[in-house]
N, C-alpha and C. Protein backbone atom coordinates (compact mmCIF):
# COMPACT_ATOMS: atom_id res chain seq x y z
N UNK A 1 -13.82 -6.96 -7.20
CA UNK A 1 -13.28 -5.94 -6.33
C UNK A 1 -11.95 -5.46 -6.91
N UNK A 2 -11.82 -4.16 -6.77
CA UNK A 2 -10.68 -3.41 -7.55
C UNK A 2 -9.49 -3.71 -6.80
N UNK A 3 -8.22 -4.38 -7.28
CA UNK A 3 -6.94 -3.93 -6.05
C UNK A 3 -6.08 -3.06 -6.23
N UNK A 4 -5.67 -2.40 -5.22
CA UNK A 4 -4.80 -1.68 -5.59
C UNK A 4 -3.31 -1.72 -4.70
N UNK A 5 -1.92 -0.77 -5.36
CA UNK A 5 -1.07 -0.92 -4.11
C UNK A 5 -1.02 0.92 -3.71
N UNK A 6 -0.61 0.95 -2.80
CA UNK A 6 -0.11 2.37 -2.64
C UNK A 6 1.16 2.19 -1.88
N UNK A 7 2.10 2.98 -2.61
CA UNK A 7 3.60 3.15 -1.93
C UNK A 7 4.00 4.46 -1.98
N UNK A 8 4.36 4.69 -0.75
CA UNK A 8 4.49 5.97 0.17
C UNK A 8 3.84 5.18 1.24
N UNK A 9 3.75 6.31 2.31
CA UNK A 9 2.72 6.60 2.98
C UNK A 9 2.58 7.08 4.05
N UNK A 10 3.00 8.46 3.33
CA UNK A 10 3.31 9.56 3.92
C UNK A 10 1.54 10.24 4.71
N UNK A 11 1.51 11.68 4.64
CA UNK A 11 0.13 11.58 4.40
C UNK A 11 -0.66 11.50 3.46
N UNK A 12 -0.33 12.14 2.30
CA UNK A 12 -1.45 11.66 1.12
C UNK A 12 -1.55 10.36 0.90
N UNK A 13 -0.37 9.38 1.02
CA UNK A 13 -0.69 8.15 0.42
C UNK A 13 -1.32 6.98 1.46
N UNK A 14 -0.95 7.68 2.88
CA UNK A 14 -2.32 7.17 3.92
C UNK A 14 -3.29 7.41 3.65
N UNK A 15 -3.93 8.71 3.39
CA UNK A 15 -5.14 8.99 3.57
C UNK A 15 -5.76 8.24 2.07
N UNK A 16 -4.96 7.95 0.72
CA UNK A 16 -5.86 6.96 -0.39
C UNK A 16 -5.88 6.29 0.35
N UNK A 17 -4.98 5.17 0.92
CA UNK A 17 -4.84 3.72 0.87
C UNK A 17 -6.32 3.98 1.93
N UNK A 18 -7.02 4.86 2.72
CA UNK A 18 -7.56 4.46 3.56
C UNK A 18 -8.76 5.13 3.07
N UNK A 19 -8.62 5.78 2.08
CA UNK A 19 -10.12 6.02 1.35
C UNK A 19 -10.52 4.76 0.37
N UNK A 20 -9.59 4.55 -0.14
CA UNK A 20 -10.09 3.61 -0.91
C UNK A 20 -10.43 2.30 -0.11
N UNK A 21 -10.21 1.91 1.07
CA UNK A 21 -10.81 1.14 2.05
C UNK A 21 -11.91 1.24 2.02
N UNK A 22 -12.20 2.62 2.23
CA UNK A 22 -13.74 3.50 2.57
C UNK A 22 -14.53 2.42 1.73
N UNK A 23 -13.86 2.42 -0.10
CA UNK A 23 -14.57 2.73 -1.14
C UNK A 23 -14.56 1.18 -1.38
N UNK A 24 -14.49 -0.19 -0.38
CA UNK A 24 -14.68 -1.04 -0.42
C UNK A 24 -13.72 -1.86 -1.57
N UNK A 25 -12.75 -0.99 -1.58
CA UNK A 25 -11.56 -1.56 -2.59
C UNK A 25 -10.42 -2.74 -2.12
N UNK A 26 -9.66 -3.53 -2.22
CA UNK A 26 -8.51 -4.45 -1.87
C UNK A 26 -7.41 -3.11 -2.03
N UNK A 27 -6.40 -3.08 -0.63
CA UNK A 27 -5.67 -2.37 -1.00
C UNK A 27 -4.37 -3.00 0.16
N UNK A 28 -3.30 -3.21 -0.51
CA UNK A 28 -1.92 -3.23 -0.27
C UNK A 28 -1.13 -1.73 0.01
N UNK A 29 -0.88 -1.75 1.57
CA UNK A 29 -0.29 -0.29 1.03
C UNK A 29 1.64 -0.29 1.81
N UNK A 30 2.59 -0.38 1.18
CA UNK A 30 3.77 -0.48 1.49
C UNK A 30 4.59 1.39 1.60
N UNK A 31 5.46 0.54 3.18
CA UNK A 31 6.27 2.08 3.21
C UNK A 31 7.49 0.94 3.81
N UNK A 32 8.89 2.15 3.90
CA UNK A 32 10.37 1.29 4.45
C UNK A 32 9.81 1.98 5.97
N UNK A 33 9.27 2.73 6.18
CA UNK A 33 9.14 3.39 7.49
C UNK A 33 7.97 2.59 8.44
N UNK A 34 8.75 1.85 9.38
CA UNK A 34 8.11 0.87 10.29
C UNK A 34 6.82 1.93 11.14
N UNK A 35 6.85 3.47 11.41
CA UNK A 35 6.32 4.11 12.18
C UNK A 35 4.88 4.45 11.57
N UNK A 36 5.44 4.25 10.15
CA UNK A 36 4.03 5.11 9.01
C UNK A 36 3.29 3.40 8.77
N UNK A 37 3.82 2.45 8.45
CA UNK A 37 3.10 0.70 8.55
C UNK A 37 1.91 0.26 9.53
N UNK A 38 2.63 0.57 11.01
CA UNK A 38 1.87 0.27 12.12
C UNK A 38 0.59 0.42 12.28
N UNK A 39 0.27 2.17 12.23
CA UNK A 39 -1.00 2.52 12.18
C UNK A 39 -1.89 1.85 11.52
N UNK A 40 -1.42 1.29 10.31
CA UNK A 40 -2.41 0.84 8.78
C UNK A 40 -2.32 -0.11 9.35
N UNK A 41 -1.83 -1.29 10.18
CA UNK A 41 -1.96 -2.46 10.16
C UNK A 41 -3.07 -2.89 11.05
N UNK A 42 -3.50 -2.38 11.44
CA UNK A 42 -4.73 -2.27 12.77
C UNK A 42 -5.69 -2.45 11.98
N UNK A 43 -6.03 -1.46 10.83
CA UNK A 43 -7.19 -1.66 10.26
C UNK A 43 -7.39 -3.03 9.23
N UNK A 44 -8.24 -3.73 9.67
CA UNK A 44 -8.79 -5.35 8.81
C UNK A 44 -9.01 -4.98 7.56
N UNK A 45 -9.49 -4.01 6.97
CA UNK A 45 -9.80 -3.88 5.48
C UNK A 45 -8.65 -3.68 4.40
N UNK A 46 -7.20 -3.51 4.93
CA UNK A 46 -6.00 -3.40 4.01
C UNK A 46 -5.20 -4.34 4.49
N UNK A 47 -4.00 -4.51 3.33
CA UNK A 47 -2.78 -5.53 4.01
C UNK A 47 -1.19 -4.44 4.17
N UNK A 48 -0.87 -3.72 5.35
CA UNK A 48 0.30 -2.48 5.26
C UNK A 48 1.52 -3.87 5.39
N UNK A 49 2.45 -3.32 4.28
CA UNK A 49 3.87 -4.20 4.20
C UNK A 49 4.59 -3.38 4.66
N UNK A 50 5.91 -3.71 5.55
CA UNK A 50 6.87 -2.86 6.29
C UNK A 50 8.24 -3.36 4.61
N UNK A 51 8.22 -2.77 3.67
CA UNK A 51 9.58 -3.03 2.78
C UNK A 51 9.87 -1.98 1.76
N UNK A 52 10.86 -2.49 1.16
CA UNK A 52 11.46 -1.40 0.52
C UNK A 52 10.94 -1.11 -1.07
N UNK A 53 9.76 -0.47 -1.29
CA UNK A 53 9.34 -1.10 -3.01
C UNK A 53 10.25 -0.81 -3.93
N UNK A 54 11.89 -0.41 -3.87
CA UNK A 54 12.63 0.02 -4.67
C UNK A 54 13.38 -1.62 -4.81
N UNK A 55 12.79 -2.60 -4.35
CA UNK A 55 13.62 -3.72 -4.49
C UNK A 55 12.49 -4.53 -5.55
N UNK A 56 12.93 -4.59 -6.52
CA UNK A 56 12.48 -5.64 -7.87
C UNK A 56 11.94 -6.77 -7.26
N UNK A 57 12.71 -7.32 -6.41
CA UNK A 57 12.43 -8.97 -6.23
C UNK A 57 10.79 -8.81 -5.44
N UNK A 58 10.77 -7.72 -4.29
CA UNK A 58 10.18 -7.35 -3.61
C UNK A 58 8.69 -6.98 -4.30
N UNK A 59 8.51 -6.35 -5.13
CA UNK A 59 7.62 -6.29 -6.26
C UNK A 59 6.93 -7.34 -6.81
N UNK A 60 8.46 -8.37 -7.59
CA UNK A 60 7.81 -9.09 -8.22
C UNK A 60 7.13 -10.80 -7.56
N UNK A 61 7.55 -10.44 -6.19
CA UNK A 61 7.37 -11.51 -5.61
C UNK A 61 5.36 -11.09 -4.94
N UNK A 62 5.30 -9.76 -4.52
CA UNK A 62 3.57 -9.64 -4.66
C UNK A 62 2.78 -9.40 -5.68
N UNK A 63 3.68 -9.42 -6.60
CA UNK A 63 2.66 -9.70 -7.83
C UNK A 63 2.10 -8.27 -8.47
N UNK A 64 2.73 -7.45 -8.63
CA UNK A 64 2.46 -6.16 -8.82
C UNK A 64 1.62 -6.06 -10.32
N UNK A 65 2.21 -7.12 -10.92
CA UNK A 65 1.36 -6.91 -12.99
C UNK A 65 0.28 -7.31 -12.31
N UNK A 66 -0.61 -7.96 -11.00
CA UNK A 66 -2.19 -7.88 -11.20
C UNK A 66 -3.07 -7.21 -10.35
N UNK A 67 -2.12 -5.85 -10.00
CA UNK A 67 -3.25 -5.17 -9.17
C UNK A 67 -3.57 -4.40 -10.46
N UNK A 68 -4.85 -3.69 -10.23
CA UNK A 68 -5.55 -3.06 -10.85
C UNK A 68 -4.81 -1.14 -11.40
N UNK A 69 -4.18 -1.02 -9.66
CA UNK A 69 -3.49 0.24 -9.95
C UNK A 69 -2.68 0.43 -8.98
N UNK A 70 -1.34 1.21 -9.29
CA UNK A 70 -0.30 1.08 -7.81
C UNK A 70 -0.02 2.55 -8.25
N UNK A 71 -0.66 3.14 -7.02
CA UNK A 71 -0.01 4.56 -7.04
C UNK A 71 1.34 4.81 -5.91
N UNK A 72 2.05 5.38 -6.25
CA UNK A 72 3.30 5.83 -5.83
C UNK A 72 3.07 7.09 -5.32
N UNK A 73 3.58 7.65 -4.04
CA UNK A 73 3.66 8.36 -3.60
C UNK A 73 4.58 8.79 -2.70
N UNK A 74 6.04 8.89 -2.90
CA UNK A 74 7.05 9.47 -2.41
C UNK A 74 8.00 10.59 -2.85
N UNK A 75 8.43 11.02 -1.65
CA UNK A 75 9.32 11.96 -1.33
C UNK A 75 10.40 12.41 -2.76
């Protein structure tokens, strides 16, 4: 199974993180915005992180060298 992260998640980077759900993919999807997290966290097929991905430690502590692909999507 493919993983991926998505950071944003705004609307485009909701609507991957939740297609690629669709598409039976592993997907991590991180925003700093507690309001845009919530929604995603309801759904069982992703893991939504409430943090800041501009923090290194934050990154390197989920392990970012083994997802498959981390698309970025912000402002």
């Amino acid at each position: 199974m493919k993983q991926f992260a998505v950071i944003g998640l705004g609307n485009f980077g909701a609507m991957v993180a939740k297609t690629l759900t669709e598409l039976k993919c592993k997907v991590t999807a991180i925003d700093i915005d507690k309001a845009r997290v919530q929604p995603l966290q309801e759904q069982s097929s992703l893991v939504a992180v409430l943090a800041d991905a501009t923090d290194r430690k934050f990154l390197e502590n989920l392990g970012v060298e083994h997802f498959d692909c981390i698309i970025v999507s912000t402002g």
